[in-house]
PDB file of N, CA and C in Angstrom:
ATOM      1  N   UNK A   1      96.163 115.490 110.692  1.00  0.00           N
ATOM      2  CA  UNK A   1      97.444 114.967 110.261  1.00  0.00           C
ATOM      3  C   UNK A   1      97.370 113.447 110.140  1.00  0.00           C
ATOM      4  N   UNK A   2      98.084 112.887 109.108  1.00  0.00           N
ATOM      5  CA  UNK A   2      98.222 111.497 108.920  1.00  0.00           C
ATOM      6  C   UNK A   2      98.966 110.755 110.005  1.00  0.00           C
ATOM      7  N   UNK A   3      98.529 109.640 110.300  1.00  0.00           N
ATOM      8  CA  UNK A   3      99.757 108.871 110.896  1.00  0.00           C
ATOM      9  C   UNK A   3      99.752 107.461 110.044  1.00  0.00           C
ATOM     10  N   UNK A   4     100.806 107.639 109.101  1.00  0.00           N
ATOM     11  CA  UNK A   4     101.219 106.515 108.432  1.00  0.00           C
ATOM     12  C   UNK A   4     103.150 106.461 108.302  1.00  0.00           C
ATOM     13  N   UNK A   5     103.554 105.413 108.596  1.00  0.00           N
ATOM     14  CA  UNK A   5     105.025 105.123 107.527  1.00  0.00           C
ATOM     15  C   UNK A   5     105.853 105.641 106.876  1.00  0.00           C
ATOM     16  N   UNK A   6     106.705 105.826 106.979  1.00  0.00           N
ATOM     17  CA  UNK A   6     107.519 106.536 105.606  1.00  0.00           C
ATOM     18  C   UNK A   6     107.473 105.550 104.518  1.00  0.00           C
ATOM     19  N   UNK A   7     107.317 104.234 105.330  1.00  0.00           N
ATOM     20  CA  UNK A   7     107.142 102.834 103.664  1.00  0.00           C
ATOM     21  C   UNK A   7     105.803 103.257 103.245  1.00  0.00           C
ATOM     22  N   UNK A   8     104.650 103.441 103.968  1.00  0.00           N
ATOM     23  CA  UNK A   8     103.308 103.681 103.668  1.00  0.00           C
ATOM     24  C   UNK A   8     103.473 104.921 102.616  1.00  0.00           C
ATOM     25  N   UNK A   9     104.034 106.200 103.077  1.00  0.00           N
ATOM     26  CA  UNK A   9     104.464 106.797 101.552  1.00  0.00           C
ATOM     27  C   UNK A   9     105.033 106.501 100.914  1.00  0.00           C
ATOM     28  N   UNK A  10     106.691 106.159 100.790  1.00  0.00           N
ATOM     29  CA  UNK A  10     107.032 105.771  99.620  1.00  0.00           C
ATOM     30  C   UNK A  10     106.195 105.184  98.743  1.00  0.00           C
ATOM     31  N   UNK A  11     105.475 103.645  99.514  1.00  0.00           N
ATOM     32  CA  UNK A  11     104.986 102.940  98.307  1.00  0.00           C
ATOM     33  C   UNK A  11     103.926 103.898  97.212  1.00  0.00           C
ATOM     34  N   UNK A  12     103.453 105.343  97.683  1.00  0.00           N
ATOM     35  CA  UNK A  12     102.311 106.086  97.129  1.00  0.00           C
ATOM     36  C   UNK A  12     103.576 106.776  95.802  1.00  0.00           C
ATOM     37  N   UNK A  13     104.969 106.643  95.690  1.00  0.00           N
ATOM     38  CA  UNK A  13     105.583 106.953  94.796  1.00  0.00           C
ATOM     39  C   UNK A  13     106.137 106.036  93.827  1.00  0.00           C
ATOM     40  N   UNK A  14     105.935 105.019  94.226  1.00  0.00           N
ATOM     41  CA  UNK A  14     106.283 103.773  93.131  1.00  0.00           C
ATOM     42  C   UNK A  14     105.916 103.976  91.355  1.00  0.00           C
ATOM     43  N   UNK A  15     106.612 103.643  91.056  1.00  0.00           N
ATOM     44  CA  UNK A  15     106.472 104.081  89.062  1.00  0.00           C
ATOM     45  C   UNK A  15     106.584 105.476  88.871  1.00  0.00           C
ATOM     46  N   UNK A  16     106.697 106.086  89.429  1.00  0.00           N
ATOM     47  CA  UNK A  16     107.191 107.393  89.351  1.00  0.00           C
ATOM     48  C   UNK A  16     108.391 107.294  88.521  1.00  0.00           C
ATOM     49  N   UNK A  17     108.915 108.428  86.845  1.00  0.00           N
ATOM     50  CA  UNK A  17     110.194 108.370  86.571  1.00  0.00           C
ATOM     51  C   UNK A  17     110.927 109.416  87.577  1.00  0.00           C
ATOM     52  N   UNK A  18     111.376 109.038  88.352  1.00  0.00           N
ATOM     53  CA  UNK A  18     111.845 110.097  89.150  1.00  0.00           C
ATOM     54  C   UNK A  18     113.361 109.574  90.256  1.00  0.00           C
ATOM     55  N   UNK A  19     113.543 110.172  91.217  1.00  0.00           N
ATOM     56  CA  UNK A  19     114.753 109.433  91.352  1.00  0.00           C
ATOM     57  C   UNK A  19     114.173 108.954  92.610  1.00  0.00           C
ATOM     58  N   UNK A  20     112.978 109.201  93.224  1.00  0.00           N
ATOM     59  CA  UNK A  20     112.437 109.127  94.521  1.00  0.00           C
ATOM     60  C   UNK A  20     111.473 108.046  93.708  1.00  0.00           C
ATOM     61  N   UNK A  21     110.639 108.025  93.063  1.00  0.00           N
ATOM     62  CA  UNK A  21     110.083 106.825  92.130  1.00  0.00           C
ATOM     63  C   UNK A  21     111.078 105.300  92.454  1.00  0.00           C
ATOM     64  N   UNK A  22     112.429 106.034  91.454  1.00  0.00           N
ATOM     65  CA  UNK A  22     113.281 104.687  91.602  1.00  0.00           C
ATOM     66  C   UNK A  22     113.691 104.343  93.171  1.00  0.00           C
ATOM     67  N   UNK A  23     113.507 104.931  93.975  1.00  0.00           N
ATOM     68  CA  UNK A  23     114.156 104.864  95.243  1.00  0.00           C
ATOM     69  C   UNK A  23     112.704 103.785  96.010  1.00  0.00           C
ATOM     70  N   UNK A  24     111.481 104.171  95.303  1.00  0.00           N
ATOM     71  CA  UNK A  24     110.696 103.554  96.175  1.00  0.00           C
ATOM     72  C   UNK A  24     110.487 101.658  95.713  1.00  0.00           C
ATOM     73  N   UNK A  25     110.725 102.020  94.431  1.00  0.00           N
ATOM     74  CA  UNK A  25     110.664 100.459  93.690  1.00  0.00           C
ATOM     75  C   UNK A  25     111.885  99.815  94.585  1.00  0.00           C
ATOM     76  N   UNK A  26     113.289 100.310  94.816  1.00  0.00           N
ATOM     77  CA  UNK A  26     114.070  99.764  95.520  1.00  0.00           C
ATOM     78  C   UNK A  26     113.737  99.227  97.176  1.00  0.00           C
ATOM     79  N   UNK A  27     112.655 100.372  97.827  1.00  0.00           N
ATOM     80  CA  UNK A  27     112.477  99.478  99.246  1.00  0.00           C
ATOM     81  C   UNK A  27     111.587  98.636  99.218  1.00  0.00           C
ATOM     82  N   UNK A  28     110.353  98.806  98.084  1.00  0.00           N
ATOM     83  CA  UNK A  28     109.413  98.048  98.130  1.00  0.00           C
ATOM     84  C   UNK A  28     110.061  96.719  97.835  1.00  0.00           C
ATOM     85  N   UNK A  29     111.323  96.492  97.420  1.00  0.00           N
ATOM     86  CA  UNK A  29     111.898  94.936  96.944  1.00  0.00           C
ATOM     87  C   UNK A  29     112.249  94.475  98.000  1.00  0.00           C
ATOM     88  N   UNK A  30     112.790  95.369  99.138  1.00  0.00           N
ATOM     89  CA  UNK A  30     113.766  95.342 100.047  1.00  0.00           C
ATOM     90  C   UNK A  30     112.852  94.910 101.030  1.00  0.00           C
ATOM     91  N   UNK A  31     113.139  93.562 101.766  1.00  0.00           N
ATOM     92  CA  UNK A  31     111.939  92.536 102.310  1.00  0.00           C
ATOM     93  C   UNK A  31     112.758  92.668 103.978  1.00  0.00           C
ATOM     94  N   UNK A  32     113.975  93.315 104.025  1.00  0.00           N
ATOM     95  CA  UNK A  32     114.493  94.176 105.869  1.00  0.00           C
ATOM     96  C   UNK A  32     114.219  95.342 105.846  1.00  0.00           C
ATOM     97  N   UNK A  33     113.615  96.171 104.633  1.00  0.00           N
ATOM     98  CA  UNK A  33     113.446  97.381 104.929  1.00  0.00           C
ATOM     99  C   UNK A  33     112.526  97.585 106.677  1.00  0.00           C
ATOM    100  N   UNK A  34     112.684  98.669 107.304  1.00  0.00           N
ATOM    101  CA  UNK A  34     111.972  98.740 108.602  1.00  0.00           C
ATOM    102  C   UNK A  34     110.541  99.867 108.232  1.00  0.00           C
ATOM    103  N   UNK A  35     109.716  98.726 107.560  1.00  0.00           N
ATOM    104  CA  UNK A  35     108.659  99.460 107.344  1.00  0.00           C
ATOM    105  C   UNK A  35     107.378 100.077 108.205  1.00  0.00           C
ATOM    106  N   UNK A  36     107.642 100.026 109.543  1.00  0.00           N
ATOM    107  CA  UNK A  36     106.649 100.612 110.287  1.00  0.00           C
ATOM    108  C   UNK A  36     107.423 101.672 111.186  1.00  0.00           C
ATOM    109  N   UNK A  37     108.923 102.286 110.179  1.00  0.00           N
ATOM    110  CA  UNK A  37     109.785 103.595 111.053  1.00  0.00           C
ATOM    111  C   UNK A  37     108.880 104.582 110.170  1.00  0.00           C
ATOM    112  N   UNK A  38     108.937 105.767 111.503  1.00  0.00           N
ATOM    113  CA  UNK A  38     108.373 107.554 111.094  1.00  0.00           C
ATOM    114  C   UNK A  38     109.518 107.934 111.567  1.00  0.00           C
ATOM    115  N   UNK A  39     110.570 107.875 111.691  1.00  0.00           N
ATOM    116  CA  UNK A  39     111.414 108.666 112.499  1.00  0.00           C
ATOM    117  C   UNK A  39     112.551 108.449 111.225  1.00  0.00           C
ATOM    118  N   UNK A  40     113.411 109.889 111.154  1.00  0.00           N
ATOM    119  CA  UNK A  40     114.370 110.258 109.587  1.00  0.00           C
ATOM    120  C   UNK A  40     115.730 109.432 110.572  1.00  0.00           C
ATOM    121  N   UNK A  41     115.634 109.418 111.477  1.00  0.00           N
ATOM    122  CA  UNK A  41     117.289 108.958 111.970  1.00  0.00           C
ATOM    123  C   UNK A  41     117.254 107.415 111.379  1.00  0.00           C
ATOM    124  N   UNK A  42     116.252 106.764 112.184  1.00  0.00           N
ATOM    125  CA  UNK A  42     116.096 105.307 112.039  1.00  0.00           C
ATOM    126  C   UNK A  42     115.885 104.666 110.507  1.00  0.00           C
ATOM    127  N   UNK A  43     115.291 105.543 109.491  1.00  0.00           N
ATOM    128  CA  UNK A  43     115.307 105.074 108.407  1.00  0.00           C
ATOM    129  C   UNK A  43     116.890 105.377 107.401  1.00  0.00           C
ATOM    130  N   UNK A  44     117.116 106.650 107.711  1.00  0.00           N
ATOM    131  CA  UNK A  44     118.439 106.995 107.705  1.00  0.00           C
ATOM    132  C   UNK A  44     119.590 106.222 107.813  1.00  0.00           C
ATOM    133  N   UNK A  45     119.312 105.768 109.184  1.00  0.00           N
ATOM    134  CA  UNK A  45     120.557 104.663 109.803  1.00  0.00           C
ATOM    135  C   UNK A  45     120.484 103.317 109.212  1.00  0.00           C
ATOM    136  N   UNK A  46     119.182 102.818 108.316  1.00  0.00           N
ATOM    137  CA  UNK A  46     119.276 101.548 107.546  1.00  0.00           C
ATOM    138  C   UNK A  46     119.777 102.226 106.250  1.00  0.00           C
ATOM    139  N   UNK A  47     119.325 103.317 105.575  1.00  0.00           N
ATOM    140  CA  UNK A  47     120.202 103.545 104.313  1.00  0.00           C
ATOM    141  C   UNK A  47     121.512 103.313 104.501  1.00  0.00           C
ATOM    142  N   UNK A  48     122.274 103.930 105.434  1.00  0.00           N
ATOM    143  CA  UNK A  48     123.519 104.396 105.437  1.00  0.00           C
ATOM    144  C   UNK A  48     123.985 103.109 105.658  1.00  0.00           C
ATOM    145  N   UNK A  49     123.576 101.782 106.136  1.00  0.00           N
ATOM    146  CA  UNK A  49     124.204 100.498 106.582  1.00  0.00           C
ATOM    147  C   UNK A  49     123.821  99.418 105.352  1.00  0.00           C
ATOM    148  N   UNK A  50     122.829  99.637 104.748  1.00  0.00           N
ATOM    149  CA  UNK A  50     122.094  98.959 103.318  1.00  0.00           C
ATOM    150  C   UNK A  50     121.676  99.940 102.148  1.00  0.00           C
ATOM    151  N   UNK A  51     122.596 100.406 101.643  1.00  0.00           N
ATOM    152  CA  UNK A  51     123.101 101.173 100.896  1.00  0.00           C
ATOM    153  C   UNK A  51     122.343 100.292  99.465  1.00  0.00           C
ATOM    154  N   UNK A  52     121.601 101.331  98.706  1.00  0.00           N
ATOM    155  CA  UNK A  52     120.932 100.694  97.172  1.00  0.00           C
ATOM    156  C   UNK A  52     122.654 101.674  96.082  1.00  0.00           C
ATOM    157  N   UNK A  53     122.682 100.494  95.555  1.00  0.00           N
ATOM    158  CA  UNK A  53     123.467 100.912  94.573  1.00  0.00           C
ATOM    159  C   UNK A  53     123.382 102.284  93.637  1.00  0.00           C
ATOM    160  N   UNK A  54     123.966 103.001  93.248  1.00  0.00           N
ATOM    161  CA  UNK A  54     123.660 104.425  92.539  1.00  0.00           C
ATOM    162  C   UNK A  54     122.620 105.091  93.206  1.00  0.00           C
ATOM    163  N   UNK A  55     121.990 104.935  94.488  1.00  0.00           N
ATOM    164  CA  UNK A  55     121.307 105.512  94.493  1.00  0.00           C
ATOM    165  C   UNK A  55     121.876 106.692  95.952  1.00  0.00           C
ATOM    166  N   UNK A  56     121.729 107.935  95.812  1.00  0.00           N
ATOM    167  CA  UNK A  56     122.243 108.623  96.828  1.00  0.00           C
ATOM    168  C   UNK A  56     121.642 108.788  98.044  1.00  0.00           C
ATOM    169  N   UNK A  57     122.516 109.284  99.158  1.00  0.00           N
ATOM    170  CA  UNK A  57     120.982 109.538 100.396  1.00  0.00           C
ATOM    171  C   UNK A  57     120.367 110.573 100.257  1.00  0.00           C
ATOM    172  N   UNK A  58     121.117 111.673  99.342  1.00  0.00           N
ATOM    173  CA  UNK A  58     120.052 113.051  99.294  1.00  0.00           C
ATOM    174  C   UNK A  58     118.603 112.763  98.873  1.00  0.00           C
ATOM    175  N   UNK A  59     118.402 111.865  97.876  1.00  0.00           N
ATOM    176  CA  UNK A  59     117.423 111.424  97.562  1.00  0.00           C
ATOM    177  C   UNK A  59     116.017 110.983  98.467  1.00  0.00           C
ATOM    178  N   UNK A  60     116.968 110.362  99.556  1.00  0.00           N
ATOM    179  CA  UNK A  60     116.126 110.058 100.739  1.00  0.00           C
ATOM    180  C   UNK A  60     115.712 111.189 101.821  1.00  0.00           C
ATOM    181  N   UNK A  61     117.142 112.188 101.158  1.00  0.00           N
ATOM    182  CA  UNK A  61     116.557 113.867 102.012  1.00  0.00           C
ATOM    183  C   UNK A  61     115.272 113.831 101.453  1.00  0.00           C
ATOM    184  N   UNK A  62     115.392 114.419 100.660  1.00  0.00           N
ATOM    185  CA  UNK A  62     114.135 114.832  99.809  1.00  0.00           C
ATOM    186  C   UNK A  62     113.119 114.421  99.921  1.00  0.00           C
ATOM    187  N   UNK A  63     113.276 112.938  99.881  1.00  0.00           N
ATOM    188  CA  UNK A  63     111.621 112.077 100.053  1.00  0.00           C
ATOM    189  C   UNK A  63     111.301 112.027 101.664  1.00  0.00           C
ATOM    190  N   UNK A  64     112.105 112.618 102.247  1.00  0.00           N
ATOM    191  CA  UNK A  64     111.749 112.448 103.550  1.00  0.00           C
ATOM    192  C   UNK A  64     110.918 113.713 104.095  1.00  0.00           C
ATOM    193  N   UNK A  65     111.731 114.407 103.614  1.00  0.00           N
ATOM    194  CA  UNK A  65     110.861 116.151 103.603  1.00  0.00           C
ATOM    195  C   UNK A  65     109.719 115.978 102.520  1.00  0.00           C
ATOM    196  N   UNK A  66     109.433 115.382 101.508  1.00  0.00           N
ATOM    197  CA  UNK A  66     107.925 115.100 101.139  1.00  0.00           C
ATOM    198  C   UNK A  66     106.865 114.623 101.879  1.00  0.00           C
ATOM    199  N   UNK A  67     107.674 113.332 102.559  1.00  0.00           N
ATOM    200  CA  UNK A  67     106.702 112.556 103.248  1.00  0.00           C
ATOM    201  C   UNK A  67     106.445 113.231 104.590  1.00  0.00           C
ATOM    202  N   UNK A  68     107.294 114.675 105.030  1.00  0.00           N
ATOM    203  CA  UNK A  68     106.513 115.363 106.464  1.00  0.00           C
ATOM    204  C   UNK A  68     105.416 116.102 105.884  1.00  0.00           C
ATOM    205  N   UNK A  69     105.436 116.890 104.684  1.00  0.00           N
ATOM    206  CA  UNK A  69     104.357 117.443 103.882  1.00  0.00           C
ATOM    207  C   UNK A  69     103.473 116.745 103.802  1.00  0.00           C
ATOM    208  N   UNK A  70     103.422 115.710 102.926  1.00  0.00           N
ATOM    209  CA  UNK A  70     102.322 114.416 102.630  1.00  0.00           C
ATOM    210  C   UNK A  70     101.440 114.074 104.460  1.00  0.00           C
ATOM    211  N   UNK A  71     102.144 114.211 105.331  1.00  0.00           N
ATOM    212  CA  UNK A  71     101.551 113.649 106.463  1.00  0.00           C
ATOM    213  C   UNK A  71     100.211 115.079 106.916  1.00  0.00           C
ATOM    214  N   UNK A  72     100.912 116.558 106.733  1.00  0.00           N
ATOM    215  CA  UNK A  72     100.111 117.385 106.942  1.00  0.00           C
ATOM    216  C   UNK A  72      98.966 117.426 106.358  1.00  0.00           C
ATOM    217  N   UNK A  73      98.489 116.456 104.824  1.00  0.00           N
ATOM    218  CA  UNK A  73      97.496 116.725 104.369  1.00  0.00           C
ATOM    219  C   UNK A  73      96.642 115.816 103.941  1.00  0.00           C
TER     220      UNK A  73
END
């Protein structure tokens, strides 16, 4: 199993047309993102307080349940 980041994945989705693509170009800008959290609450709890414009949190469901997959392999 991996032990990396949820920033360490996202950034592996960057340019992606996708909505998790656009979601990653948004933290990679984002210079408070808390890029050395593995834990869904703590990254969670900065979405929900630094909110990206149009962009939803399901989105961050999703990429979050990728990135437990991505870690298994």
């Amino acid at each position: 199993m991996k032990n990396y980041s949820y920033y360490h994945y996202i950034k592996t989705r960057r340019g992606e047309d996708s909505d998790i693509g656009r979601l990653a170009a948004l933290i990679f800008e984002d210079t408070m993102f808390p890029r050395d959290a593995c834990d869904y609450s703590e990254v969670s709890d900065y979405l929900e307080r630094n909110p990206y414009a149009d962009m939803p949190l399901s989105v961050y469901d999703e990429s979050f349940e990728d990135y437990r997959n991505w870690l298994q392999h």
